[in-house]
Protein backbone atom coordinates (compact mmCIF):
# COMPACT_ATOMS: atom_id res chain seq x y z
CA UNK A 1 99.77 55.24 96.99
CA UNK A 2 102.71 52.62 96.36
CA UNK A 3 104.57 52.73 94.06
CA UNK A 4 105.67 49.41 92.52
CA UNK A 5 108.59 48.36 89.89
CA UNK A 6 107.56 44.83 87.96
CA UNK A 7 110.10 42.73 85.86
CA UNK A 8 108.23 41.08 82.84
CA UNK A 9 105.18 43.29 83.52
CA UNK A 10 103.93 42.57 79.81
CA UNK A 11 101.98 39.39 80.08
CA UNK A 12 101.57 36.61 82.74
CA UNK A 13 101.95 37.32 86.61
CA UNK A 14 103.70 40.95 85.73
CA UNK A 15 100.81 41.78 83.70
CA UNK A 16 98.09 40.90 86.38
CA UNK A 17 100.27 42.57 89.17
CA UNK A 18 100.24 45.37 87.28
CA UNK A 19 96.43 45.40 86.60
CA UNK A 20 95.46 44.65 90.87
CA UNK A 21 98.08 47.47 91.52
CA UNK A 22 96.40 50.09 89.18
CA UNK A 23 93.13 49.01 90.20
CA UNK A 24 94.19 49.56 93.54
CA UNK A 25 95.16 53.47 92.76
CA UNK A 26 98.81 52.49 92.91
CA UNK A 27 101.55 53.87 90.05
CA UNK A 28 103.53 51.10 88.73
CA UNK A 29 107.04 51.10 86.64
CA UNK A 30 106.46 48.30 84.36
CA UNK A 31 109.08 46.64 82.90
CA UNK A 32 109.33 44.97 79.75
CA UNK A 33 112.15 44.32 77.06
CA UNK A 34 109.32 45.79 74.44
CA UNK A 35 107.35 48.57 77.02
CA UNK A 36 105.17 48.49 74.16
CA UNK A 37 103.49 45.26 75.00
CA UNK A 38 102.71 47.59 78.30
CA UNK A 39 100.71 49.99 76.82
CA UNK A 40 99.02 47.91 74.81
CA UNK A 41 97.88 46.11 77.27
CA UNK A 42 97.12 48.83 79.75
CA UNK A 43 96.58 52.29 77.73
CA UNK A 44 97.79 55.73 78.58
CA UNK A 45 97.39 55.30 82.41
CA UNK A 46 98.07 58.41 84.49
CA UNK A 47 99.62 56.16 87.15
CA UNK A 48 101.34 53.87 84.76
CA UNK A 49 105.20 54.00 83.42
CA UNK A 50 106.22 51.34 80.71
CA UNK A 51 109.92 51.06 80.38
CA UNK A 52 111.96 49.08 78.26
CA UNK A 53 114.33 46.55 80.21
CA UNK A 54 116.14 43.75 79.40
CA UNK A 55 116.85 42.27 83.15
CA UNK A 56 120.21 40.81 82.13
CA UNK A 57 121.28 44.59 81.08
CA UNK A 58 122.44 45.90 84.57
CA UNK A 59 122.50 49.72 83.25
CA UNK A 60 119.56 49.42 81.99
CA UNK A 61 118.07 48.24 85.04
CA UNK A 62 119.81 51.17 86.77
CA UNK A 63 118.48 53.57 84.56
CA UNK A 64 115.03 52.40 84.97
CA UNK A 65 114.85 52.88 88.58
CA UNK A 66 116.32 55.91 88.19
CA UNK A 67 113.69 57.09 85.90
CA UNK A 68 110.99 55.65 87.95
CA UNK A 69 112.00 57.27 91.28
CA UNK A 70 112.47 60.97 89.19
CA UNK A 71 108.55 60.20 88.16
CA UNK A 72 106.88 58.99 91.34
CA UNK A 73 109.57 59.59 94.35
CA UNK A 74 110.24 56.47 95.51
CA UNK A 75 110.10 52.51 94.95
CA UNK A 76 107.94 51.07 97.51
CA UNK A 77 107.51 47.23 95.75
CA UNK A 78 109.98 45.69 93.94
CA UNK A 79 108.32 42.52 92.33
CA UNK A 80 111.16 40.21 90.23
CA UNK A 81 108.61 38.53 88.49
CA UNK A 82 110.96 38.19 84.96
CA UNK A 83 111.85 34.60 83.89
CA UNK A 84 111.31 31.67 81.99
CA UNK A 85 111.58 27.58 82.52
CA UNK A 86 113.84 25.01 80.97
CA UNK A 87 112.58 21.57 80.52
CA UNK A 88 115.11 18.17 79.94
CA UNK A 89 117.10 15.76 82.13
CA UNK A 90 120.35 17.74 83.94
CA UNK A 91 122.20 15.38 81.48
CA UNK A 92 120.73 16.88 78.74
CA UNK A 93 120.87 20.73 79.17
CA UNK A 94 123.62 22.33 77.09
CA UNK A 95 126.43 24.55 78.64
CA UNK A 96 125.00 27.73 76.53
CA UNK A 97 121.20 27.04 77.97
CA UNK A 98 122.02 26.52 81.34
CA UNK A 99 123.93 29.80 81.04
CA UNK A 100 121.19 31.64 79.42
CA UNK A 101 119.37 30.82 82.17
CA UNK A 102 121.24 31.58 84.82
CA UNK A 103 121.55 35.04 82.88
CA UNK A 104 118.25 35.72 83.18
CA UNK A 105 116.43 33.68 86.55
CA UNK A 106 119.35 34.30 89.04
CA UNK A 107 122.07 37.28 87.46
CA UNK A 108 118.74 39.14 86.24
CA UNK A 109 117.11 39.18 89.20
CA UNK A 110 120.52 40.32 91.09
CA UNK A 111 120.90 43.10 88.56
CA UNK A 112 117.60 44.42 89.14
CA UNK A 113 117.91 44.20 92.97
CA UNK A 114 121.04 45.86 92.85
CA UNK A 115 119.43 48.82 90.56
CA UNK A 116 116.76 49.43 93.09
CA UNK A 117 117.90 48.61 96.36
CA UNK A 118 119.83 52.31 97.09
CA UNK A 119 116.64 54.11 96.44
CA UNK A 120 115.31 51.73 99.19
CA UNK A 121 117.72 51.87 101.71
CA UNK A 122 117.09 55.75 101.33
CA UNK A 123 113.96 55.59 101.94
CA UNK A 124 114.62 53.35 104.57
CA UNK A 125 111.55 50.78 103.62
CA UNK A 126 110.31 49.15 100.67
CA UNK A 127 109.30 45.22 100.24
CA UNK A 128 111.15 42.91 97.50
CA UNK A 129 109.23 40.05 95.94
CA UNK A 130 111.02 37.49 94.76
CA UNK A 131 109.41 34.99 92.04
CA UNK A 132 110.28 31.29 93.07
CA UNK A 133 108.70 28.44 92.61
CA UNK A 134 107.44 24.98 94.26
CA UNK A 135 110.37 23.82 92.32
CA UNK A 136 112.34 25.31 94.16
CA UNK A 137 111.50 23.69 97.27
CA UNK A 138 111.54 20.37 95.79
CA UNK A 139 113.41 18.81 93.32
CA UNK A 140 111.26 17.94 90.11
CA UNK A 141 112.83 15.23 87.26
CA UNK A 142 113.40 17.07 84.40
CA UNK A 143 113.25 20.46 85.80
CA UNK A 144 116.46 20.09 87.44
CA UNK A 145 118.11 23.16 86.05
CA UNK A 146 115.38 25.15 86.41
CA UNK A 147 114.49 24.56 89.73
CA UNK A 148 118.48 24.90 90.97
CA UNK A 149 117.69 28.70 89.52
CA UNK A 150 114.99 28.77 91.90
CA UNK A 151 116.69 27.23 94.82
CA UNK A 152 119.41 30.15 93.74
CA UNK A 153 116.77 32.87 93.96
CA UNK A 154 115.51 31.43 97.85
CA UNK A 155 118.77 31.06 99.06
CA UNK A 156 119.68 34.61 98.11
CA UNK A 157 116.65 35.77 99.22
CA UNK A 158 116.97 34.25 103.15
CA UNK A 159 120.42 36.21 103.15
CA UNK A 160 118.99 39.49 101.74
CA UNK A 161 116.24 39.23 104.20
CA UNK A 162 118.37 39.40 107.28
CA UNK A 163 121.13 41.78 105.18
CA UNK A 164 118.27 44.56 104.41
CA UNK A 165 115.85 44.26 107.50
CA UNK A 166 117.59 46.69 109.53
CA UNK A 167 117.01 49.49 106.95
CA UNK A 168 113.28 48.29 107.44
CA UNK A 169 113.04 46.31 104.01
CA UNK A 170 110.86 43.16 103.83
CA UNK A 171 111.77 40.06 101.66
CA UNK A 172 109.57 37.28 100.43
CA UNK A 173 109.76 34.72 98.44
CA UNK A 174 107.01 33.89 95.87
CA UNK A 175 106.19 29.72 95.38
CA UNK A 176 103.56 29.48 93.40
CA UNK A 177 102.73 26.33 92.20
CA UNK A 178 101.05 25.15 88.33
CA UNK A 179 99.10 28.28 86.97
CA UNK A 180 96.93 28.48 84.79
CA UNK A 181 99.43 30.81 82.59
CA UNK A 182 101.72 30.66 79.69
CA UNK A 183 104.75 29.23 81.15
CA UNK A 184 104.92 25.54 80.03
CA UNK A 185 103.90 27.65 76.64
CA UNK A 186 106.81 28.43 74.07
CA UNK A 187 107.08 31.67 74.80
CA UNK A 188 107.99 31.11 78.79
CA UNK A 189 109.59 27.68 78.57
CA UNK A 190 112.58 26.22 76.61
CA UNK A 191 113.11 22.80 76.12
CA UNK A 192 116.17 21.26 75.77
CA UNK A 193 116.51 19.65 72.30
CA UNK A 194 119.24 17.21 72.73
CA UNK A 195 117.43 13.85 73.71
CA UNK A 196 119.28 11.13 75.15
CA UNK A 197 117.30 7.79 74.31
CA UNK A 198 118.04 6.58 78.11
CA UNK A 199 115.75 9.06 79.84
CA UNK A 200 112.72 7.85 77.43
CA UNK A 201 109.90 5.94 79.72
CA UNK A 202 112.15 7.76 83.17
CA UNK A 203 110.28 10.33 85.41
CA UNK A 204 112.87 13.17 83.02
CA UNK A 205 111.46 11.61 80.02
CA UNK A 206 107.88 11.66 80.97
CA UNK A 207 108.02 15.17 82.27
CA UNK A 208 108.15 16.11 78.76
CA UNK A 209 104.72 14.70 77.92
CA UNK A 210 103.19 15.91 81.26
CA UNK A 211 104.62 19.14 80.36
CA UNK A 212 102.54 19.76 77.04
CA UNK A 213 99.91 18.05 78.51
CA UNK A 214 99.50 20.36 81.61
CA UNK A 215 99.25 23.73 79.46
CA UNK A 216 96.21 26.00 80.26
CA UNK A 217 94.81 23.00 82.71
CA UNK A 218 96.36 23.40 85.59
CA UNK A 219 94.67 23.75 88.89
CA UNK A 220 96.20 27.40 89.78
CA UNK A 221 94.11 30.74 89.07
CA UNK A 222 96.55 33.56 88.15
CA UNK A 223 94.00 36.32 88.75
CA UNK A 224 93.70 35.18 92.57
CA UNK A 225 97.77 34.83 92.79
CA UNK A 226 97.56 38.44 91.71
CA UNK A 227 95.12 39.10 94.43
CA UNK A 228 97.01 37.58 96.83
CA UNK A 229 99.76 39.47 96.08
CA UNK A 230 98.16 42.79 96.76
CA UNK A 231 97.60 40.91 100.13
CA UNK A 232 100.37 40.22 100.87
CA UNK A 233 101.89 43.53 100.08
CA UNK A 234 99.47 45.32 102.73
CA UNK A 235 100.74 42.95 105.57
CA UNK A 236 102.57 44.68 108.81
CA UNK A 237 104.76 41.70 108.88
CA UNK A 238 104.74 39.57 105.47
CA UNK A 239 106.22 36.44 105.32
CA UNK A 240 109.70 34.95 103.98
CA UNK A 241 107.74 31.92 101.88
CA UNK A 242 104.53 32.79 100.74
CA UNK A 243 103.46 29.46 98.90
CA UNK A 244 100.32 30.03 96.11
CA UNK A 245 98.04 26.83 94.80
CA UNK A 246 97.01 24.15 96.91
CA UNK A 247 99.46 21.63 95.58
CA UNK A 248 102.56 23.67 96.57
CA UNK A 249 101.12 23.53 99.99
CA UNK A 250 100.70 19.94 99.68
CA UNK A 251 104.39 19.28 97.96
CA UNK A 252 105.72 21.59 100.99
CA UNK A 253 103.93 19.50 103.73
CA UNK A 254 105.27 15.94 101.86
CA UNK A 255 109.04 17.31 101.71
CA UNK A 256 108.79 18.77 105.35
CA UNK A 257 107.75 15.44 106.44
CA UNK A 258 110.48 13.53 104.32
CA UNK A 259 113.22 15.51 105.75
CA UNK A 260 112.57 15.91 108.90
CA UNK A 261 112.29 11.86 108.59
CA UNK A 262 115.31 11.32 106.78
CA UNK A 263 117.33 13.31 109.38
CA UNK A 264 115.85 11.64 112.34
CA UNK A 265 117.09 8.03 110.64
CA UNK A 266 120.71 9.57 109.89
CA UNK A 267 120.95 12.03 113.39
CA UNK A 268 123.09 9.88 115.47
CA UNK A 269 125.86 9.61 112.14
CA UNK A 270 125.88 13.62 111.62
CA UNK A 271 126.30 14.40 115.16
CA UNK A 272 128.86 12.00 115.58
CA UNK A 273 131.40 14.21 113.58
CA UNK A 274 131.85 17.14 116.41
CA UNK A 275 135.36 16.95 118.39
CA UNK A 276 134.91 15.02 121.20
CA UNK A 277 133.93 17.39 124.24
């Protein structure tokens, strides 16, 4: 049995991780700022622990892992699922919303990591899961802040990888692409209300309307992303990108290709600024 510690277990990807994982006869420390919405949704569950945290709240996050481990033993998944989108041009995101969140998508998931990460190194094993997103592998207009949280969360995680491998911790990085979930909803995404008439008719300005458009029809299945997950999980070696939907394959591909382009066209200029042998 694993034992497995979800941020925003109450709906979404947390919710459906939590489901595969008790399906699967694992216990699982759900996470929630109302635990509540846990055991609505899941019951009295012998193998189930709802706990109230607010991810931004580092002693609470302590004290949640602390309680799990006294319950079960150990942490054997940690899955930082908790988070939420922003959508506007850079230009338009306010100081305060870029700073909420920051507070929540990057210093959240640091907080958590930092709660539960002792109890691994103890143990000397456990796997972290760290919720990205195709955005941030490539740069979408009007997602801009959102996706630099993302970026955030992989380049944190590449480090942590190598930092925690020798105590025989894995890393990866989750990129799923457009679910089928409630994240371009109201009650996962923020939009940035300060419009600036410029960015009307732009690819930022658009985004908006392809945003609201795009709820509940896009091409991902979040059931088989929580499948995949329990996958993933029961690999000897897992990956450090795991990619979900077949359009963050295809965006991956496209931006491997432009790169790798781009830097052939531009290699003779950036080598040419070593000290001459």
């Amino acid at each position: 049995m694993k034992v497995w510690f979800i941020t925003g277990a109450s709906r979404g990807f947390g919710a459906l991780m939590t489901k595969e994982a008790l399906d699967a006869g694992d216990a699982v420390i759900a996470t929630a700022r109302n635990p509540k919405t846990v055991t609505e949704a899941f019951g009295d569950h012998p193998n189930l622990m709802a706990v109230g945290l607010d991810v931004t709240n580092e002693a609470q996050a302590i004290e949640a892992a602390a309680a799990g481990v006294q319950r079960f033993g150990r942490i054997d998944i940690l899955a930082n699922n908790a988070g939420y989108g922003l959508l506007g041009a850079v230009e338009e995101a306010t100081a305060s919303e870029v700073e909420a969140i920051y507070a929540t998508n990057v210093f959240g998931l640091l907080k958590v990591t930092r709660a539960v990460l002792p109890h691994m190194r103890r143990q000397r094993s456990g796997h972290i899961l760290n919720f990205s997103s195709i955005g941030g592998y490539f740069g979408y207009p009007g997602w801009g802040v959102y996706g630099s949280t993302k970026f955030a969360v992989e380049g944190i995680s590449e480090s942590l990888a190598t930092e925690i491998k020798p105590f025989g911790i894995h890393v990866t990085i989750v990129e799923p692409g457009f679910f089928r979930t409630d994240f371009l909803h109201d009650n996962s995404l923020a939009i940035s209300p300060a419009t600036i008439p410029d960015y009307v008719g732009t690819p930022a300005g658009n985004m908006r309307d392809f945003a609201a458009s795009a709820n509940h029809a896009q091409p991902g299945d979040p059931a088989k992303l929580a499948k995949g997950i329990l996958q993933l999980v029961a690999a000897e070696n897992p990956p450090l990108r795991m990619p979900f939907g077949s359009d963050t394959v295809a965006v991956i591909e496209e931006q491997n290709r432009s790169v790798g382009e781009e830097l052939a066209r531009w290699r003779d200029l950036a080598v040419s600024t070593d000290f001459a042998a």
